[in-house]
PDB file of N, CA and C in Angstrom:
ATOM      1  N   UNK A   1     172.325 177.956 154.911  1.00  0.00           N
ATOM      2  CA  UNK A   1     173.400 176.974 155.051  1.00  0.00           C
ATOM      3  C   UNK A   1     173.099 175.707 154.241  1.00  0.00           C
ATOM      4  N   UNK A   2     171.974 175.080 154.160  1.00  0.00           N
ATOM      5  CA  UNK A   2     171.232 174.107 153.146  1.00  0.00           C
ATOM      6  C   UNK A   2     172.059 174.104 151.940  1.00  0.00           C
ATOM      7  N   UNK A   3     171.654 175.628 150.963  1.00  0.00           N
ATOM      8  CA  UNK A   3     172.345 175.380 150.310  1.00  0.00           C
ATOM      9  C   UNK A   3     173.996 175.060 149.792  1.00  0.00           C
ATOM     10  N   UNK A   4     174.757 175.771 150.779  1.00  0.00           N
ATOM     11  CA  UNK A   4     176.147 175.521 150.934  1.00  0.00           C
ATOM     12  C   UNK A   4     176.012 173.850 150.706  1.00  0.00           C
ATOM     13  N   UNK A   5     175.779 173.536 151.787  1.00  0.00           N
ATOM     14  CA  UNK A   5     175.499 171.913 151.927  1.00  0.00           C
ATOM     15  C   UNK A   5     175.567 170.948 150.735  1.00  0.00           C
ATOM     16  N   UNK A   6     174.329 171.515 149.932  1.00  0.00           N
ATOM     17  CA  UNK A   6     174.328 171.038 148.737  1.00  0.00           C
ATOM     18  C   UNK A   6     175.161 170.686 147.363  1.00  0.00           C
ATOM     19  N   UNK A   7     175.921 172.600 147.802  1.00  0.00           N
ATOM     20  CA  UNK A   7     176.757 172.314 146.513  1.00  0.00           C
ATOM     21  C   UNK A   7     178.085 171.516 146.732  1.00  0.00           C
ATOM     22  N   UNK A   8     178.789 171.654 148.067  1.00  0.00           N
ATOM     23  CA  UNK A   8     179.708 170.865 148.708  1.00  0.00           C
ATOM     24  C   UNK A   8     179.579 169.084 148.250  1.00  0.00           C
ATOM     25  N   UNK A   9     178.514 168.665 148.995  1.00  0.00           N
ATOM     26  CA  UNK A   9     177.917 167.319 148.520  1.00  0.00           C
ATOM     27  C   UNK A   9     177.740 166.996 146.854  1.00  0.00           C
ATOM     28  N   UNK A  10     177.461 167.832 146.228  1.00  0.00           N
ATOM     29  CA  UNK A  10     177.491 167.842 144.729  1.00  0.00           C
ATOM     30  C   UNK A  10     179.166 167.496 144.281  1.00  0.00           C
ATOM     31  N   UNK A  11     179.739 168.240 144.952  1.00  0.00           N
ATOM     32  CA  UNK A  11     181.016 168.268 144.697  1.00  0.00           C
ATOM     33  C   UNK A  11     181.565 166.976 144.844  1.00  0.00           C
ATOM     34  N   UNK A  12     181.560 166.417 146.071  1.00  0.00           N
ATOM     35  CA  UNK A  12     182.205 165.591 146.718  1.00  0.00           C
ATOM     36  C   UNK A  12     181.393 163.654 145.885  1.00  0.00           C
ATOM     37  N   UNK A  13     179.617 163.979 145.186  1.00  0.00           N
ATOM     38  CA  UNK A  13     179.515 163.330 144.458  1.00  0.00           C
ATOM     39  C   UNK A  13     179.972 163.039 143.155  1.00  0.00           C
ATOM     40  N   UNK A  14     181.074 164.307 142.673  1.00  0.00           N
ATOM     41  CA  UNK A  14     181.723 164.052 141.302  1.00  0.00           C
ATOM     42  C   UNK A  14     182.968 163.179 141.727  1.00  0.00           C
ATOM     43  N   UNK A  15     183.297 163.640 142.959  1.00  0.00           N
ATOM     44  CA  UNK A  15     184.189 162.829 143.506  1.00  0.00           C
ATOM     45  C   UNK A  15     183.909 161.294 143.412  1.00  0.00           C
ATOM     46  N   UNK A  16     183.062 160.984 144.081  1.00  0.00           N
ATOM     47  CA  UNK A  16     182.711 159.309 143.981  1.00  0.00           C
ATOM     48  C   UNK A  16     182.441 158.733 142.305  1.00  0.00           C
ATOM     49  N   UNK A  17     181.868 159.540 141.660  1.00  0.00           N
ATOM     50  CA  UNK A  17     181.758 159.060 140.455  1.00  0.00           C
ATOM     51  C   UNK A  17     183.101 158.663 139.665  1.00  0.00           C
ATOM     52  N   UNK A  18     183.767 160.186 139.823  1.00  0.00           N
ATOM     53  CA  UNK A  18     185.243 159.452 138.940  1.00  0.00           C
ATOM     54  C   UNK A  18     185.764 158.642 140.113  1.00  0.00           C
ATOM     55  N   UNK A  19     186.300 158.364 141.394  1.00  0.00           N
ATOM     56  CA  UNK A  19     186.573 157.141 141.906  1.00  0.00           C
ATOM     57  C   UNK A  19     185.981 155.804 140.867  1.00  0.00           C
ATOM     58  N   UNK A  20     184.930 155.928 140.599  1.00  0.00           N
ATOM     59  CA  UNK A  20     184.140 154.442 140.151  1.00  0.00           C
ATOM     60  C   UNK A  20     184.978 154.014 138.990  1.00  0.00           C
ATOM     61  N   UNK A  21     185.307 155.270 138.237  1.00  0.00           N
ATOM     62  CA  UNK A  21     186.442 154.779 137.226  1.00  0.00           C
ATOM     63  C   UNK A  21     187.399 154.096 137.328  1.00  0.00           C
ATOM     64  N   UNK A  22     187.993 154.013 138.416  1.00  0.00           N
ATOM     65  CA  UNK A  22     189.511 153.470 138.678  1.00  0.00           C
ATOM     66  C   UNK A  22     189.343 152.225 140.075  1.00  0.00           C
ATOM     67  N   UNK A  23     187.870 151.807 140.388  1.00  0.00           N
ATOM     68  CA  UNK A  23     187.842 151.072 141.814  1.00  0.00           C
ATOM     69  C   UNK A  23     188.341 149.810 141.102  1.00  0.00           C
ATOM     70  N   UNK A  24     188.501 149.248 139.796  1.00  0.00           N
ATOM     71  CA  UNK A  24     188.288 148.295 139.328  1.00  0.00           C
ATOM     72  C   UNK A  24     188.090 147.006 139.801  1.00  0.00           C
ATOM     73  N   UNK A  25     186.377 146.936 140.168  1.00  0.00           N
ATOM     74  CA  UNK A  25     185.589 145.991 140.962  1.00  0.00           C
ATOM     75  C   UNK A  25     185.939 146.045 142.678  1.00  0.00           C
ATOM     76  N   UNK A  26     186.405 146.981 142.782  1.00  0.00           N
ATOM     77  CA  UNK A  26     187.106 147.534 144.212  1.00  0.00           C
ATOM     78  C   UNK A  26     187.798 146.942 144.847  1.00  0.00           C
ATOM     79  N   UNK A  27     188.556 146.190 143.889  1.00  0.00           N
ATOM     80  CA  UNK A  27     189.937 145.939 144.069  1.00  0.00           C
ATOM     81  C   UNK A  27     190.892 146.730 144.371  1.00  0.00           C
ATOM     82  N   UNK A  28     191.035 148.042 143.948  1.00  0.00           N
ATOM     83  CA  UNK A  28     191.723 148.697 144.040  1.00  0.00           C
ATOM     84  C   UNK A  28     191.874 149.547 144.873  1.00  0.00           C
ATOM     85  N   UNK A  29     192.261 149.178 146.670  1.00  0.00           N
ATOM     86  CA  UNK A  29     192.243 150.169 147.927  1.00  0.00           C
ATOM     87  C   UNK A  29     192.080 151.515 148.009  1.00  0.00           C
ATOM     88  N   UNK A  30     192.675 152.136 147.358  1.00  0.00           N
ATOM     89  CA  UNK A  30     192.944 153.627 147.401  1.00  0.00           C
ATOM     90  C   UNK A  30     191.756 154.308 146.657  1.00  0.00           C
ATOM     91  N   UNK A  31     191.603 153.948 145.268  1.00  0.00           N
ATOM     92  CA  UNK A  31     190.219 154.389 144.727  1.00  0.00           C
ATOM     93  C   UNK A  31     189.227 153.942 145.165  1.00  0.00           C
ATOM     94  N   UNK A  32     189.218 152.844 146.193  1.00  0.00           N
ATOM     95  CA  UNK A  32     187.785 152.397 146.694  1.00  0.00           C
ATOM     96  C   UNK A  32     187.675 152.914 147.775  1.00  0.00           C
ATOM     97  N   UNK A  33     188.447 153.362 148.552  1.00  0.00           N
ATOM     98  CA  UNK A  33     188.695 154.224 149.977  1.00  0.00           C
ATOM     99  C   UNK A  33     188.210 155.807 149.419  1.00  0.00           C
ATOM    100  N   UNK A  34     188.773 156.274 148.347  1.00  0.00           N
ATOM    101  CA  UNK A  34     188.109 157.676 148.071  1.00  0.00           C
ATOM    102  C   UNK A  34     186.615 157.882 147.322  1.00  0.00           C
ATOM    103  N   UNK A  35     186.343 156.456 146.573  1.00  0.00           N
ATOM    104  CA  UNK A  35     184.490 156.458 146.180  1.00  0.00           C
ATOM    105  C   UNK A  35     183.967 156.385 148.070  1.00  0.00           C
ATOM    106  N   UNK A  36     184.478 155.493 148.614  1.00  0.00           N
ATOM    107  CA  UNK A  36     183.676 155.508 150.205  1.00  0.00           C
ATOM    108  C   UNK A  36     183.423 156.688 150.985  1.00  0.00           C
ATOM    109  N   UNK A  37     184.344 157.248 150.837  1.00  0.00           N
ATOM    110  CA  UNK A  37     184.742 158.469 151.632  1.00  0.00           C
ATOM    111  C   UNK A  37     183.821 159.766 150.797  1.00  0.00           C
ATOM    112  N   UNK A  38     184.325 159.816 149.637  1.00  0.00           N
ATOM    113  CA  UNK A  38     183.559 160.501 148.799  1.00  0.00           C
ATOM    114  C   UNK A  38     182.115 160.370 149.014  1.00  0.00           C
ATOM    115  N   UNK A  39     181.451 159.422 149.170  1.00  0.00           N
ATOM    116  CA  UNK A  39     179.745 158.907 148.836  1.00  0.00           C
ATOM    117  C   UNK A  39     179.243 159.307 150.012  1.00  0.00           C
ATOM    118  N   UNK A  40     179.983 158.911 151.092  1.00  0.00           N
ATOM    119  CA  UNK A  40     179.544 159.041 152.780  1.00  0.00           C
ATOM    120  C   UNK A  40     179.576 160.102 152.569  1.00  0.00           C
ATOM    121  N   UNK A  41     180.311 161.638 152.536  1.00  0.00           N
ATOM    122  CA  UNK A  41     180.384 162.894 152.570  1.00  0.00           C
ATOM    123  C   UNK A  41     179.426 163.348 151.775  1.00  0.00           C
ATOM    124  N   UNK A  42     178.959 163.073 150.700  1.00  0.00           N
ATOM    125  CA  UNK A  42     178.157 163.342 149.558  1.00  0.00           C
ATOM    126  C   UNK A  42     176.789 163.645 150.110  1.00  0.00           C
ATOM    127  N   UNK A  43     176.849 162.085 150.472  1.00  0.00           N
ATOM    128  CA  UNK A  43     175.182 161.753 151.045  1.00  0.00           C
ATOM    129  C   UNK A  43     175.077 162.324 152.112  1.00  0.00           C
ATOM    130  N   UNK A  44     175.815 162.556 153.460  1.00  0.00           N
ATOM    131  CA  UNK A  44     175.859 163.564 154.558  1.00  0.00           C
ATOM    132  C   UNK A  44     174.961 164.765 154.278  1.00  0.00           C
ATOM    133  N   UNK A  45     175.818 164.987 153.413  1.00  0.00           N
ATOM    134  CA  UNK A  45     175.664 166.486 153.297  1.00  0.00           C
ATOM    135  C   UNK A  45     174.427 167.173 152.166  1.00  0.00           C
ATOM    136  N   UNK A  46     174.099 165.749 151.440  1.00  0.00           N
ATOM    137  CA  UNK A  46     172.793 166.208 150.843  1.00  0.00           C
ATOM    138  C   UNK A  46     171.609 166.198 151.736  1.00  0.00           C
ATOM    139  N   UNK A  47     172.082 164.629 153.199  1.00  0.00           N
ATOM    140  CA  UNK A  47     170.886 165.169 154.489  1.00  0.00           C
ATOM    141  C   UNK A  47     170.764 166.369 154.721  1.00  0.00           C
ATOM    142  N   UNK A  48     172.142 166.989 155.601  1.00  0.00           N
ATOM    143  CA  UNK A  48     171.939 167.658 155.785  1.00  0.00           C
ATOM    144  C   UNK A  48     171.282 169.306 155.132  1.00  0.00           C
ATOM    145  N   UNK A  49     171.408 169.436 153.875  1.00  0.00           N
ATOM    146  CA  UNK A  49     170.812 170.215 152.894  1.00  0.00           C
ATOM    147  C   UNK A  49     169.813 169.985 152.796  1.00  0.00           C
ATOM    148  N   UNK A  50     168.969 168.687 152.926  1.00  0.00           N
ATOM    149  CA  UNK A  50     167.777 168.367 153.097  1.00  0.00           C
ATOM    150  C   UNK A  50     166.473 168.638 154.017  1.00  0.00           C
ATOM    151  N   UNK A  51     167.660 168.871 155.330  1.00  0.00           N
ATOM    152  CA  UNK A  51     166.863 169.419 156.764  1.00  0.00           C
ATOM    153  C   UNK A  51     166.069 170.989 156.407  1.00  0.00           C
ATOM    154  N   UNK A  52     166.807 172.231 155.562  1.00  0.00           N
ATOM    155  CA  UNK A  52     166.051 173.540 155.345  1.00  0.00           C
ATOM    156  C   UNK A  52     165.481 173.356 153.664  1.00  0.00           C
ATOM    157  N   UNK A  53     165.890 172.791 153.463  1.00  0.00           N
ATOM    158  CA  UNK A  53     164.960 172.658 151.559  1.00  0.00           C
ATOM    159  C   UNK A  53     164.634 171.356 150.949  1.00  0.00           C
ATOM    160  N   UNK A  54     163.188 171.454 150.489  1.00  0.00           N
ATOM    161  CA  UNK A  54     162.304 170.672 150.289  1.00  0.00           C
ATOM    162  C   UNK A  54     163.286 169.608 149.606  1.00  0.00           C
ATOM    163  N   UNK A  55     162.694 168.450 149.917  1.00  0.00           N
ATOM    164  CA  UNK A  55     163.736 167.142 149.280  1.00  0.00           C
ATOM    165  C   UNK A  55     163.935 166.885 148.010  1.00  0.00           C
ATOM    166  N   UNK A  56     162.773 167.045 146.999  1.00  0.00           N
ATOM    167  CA  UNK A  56     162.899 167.162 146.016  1.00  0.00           C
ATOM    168  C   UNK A  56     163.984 168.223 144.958  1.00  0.00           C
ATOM    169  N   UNK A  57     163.561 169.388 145.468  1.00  0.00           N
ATOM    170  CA  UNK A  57     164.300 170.261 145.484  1.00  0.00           C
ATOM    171  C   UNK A  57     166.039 169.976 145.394  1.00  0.00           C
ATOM    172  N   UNK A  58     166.024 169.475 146.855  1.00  0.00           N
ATOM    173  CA  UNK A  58     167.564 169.368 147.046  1.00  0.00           C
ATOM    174  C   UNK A  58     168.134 168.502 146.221  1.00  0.00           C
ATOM    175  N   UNK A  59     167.315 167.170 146.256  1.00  0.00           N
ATOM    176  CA  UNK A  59     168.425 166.134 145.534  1.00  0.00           C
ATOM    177  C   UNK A  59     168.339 166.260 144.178  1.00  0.00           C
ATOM    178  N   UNK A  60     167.472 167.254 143.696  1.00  0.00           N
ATOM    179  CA  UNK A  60     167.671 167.717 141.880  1.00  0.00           C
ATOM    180  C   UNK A  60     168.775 168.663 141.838  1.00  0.00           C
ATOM    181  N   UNK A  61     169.216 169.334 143.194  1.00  0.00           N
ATOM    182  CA  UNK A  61     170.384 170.219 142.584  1.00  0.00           C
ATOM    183  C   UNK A  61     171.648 169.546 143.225  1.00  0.00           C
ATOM    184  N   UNK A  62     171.401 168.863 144.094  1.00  0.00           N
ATOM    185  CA  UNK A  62     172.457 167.987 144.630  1.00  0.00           C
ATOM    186  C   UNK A  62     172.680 166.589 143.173  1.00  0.00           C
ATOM    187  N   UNK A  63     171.625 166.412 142.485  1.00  0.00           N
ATOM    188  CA  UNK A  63     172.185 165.669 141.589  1.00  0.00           C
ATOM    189  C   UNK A  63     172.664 166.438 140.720  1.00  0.00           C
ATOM    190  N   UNK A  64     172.183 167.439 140.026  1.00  0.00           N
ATOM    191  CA  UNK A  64     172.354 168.323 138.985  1.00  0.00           C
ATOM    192  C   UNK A  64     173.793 168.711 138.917  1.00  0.00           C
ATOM    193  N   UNK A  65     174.026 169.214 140.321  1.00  0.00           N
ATOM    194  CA  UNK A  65     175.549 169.983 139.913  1.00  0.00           C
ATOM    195  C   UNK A  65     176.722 168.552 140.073  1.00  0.00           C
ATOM    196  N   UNK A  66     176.238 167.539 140.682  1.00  0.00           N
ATOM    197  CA  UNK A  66     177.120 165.909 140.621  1.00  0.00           C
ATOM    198  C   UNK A  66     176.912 165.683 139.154  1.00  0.00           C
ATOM    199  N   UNK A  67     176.111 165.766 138.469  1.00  0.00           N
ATOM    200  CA  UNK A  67     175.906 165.135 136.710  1.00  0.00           C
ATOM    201  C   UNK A  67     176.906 166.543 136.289  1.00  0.00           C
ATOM    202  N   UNK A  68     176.736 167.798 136.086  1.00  0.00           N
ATOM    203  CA  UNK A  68     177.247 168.685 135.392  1.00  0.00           C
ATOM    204  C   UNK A  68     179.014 169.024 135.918  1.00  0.00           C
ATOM    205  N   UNK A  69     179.340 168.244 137.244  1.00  0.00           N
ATOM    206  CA  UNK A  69     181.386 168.151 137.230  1.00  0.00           C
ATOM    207  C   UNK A  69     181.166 167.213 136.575  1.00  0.00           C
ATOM    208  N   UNK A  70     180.756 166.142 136.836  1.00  0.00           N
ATOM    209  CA  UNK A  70     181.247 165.134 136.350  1.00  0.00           C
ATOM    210  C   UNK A  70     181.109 164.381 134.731  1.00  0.00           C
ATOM    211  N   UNK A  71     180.283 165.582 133.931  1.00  0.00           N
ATOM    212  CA  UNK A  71     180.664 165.823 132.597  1.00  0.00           C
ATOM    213  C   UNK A  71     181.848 166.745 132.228  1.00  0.00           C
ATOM    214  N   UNK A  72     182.103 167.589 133.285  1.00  0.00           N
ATOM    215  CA  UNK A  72     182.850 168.467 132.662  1.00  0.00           C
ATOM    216  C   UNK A  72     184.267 167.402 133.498  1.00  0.00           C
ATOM    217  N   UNK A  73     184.370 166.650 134.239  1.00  0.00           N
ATOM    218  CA  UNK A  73     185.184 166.047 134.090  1.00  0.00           C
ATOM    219  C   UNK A  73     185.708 164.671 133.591  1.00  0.00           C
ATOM    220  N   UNK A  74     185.217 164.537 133.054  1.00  0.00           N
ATOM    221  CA  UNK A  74     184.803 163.127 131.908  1.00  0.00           C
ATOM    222  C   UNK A  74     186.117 164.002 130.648  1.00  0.00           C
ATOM    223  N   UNK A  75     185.514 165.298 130.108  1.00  0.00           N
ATOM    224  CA  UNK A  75     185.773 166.166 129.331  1.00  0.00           C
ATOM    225  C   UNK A  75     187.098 166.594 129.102  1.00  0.00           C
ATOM    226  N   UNK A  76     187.449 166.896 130.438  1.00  0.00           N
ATOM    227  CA  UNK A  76     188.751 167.379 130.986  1.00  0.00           C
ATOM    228  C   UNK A  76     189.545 166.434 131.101  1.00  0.00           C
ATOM    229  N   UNK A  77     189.274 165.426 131.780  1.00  0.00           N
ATOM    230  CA  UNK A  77     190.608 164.704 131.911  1.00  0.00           C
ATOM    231  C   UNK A  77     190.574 163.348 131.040  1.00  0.00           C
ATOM    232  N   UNK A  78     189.539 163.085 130.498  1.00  0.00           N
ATOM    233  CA  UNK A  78     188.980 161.214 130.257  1.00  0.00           C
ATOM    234  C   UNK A  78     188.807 161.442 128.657  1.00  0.00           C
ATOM    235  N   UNK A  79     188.889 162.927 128.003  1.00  0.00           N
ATOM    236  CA  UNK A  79     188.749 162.558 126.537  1.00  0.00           C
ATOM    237  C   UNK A  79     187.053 163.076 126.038  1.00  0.00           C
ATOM    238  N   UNK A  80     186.327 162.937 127.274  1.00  0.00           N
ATOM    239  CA  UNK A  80     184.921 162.289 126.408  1.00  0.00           C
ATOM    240  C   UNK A  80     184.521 164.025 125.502  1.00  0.00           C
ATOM    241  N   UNK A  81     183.460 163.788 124.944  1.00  0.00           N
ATOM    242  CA  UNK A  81     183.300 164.279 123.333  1.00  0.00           C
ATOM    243  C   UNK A  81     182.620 165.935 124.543  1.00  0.00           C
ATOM    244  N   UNK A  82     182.912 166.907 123.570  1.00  0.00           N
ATOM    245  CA  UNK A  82     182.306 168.274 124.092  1.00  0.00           C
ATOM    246  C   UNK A  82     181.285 168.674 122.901  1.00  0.00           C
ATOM    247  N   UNK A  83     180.812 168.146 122.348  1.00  0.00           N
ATOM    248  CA  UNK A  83     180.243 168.774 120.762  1.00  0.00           C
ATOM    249  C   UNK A  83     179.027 169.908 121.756  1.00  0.00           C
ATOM    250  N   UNK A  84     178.541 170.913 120.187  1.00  0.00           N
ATOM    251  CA  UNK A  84     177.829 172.090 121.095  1.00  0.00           C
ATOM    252  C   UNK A  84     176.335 171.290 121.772  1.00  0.00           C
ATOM    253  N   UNK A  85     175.664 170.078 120.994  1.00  0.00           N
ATOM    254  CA  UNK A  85     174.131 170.035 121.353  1.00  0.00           C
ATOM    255  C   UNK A  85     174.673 169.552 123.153  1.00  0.00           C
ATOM    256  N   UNK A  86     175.795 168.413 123.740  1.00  0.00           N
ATOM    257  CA  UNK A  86     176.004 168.228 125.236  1.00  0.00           C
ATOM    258  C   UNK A  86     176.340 168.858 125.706  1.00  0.00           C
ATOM    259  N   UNK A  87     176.989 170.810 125.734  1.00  0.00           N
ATOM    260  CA  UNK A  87     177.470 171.361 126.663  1.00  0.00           C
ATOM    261  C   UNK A  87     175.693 172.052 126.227  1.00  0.00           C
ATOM    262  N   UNK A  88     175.048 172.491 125.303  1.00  0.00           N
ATOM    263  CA  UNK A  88     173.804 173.034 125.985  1.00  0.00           C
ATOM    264  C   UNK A  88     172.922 172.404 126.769  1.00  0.00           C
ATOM    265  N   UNK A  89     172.982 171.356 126.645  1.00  0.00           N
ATOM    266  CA  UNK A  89     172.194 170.665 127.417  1.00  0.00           C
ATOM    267  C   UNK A  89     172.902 170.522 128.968  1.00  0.00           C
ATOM    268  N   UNK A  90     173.903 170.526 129.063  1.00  0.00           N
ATOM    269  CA  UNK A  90     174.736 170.921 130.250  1.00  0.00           C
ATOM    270  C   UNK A  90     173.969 172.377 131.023  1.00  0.00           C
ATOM    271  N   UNK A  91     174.489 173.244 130.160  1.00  0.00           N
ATOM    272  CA  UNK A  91     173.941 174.537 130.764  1.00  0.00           C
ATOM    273  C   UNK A  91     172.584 174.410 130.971  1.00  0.00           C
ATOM    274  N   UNK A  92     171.781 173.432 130.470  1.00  0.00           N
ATOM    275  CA  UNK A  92     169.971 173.651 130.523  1.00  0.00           C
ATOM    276  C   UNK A  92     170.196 173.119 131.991  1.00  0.00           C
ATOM    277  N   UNK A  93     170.674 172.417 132.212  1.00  0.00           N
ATOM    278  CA  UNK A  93     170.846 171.920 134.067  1.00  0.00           C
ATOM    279  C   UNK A  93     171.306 172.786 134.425  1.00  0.00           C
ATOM    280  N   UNK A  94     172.385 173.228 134.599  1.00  0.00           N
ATOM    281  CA  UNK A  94     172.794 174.310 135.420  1.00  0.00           C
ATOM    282  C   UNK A  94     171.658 175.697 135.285  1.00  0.00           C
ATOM    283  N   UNK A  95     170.589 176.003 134.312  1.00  0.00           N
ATOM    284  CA  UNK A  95     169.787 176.689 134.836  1.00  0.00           C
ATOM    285  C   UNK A  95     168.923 176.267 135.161  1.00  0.00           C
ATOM    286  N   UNK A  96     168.691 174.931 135.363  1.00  0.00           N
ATOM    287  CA  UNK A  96     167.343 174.684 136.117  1.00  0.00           C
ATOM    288  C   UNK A  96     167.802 174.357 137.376  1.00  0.00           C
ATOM    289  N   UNK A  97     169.411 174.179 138.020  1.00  0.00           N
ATOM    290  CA  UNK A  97     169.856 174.707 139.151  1.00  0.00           C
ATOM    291  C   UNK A  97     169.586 175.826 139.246  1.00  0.00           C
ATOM    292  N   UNK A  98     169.610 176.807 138.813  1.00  0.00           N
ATOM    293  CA  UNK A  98     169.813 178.398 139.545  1.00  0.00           C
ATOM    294  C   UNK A  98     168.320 178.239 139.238  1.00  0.00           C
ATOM    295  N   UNK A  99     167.548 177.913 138.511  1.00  0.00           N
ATOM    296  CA  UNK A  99     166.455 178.339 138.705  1.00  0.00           C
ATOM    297  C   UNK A  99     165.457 177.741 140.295  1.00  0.00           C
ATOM    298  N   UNK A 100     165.953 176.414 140.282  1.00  0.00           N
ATOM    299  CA  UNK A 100     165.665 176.128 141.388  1.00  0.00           C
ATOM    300  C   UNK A 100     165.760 176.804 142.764  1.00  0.00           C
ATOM    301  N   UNK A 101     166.985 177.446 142.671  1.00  0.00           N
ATOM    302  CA  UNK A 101     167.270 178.152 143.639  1.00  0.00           C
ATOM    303  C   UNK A 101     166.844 179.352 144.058  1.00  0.00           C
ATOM    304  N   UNK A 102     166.573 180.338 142.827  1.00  0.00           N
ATOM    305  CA  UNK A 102     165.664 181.205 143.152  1.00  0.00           C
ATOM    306  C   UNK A 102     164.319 181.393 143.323  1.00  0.00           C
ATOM    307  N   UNK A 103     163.572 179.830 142.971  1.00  0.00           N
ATOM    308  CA  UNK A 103     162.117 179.751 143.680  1.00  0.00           C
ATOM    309  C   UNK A 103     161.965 179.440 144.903  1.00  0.00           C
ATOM    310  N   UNK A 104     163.321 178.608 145.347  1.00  0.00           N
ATOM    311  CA  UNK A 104     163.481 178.026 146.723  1.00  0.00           C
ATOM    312  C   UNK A 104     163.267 179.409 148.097  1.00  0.00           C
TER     313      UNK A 104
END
């Protein structure tokens, strides 16, 4: 269940990140209500992922898969650049997620 945990919270940290785009100085209620909401859920749930797998562990794939949406949504919706050397280096995280996971 840890890991479920993790990737959920990963998720919900791409969430807070693009919020940060639009809080502008958090002025802005609605995007600052979904970075809050977003971050609290995030961090929850990387505790709780934390309770069955080593901490280190967790918060490298709990960061890992939060850095790798939130390039691919930078990408998708914001413009930013896809050239080939940043999506391999993308995928080099995402296998040192799975790799993590199968030593875990």
């Amino acid at each position: 269940m840890g890991w479920a945990y993790l990737i959920v919270g990963g998720l919900f940290e791409v969430g807070f990140t693009t919020s940060l785009r639009f809080v502008d100085g958090f002025r802005n209620l609605p995007w600052t209500l979904a970075f809050l909401v977003s971050v609290t859920i995030s961090m929850g749930l990387l505790e709780l992922g934390a309770r069955s797998i080593p901490m280190g562990t967790a918060y490298a794939v709990w960061g890992g898969i939060g850095a790798v949406g939130t390039v691919i949504v930078g990408i998708a919706l914001f413009g930013e650049p896809a050239g080939s050397a940043r999506l391999a280096l993308i995928a080099l995280i995402v296998g040192a997620i799975v790799a993590l996971r199968l030593t875990a």
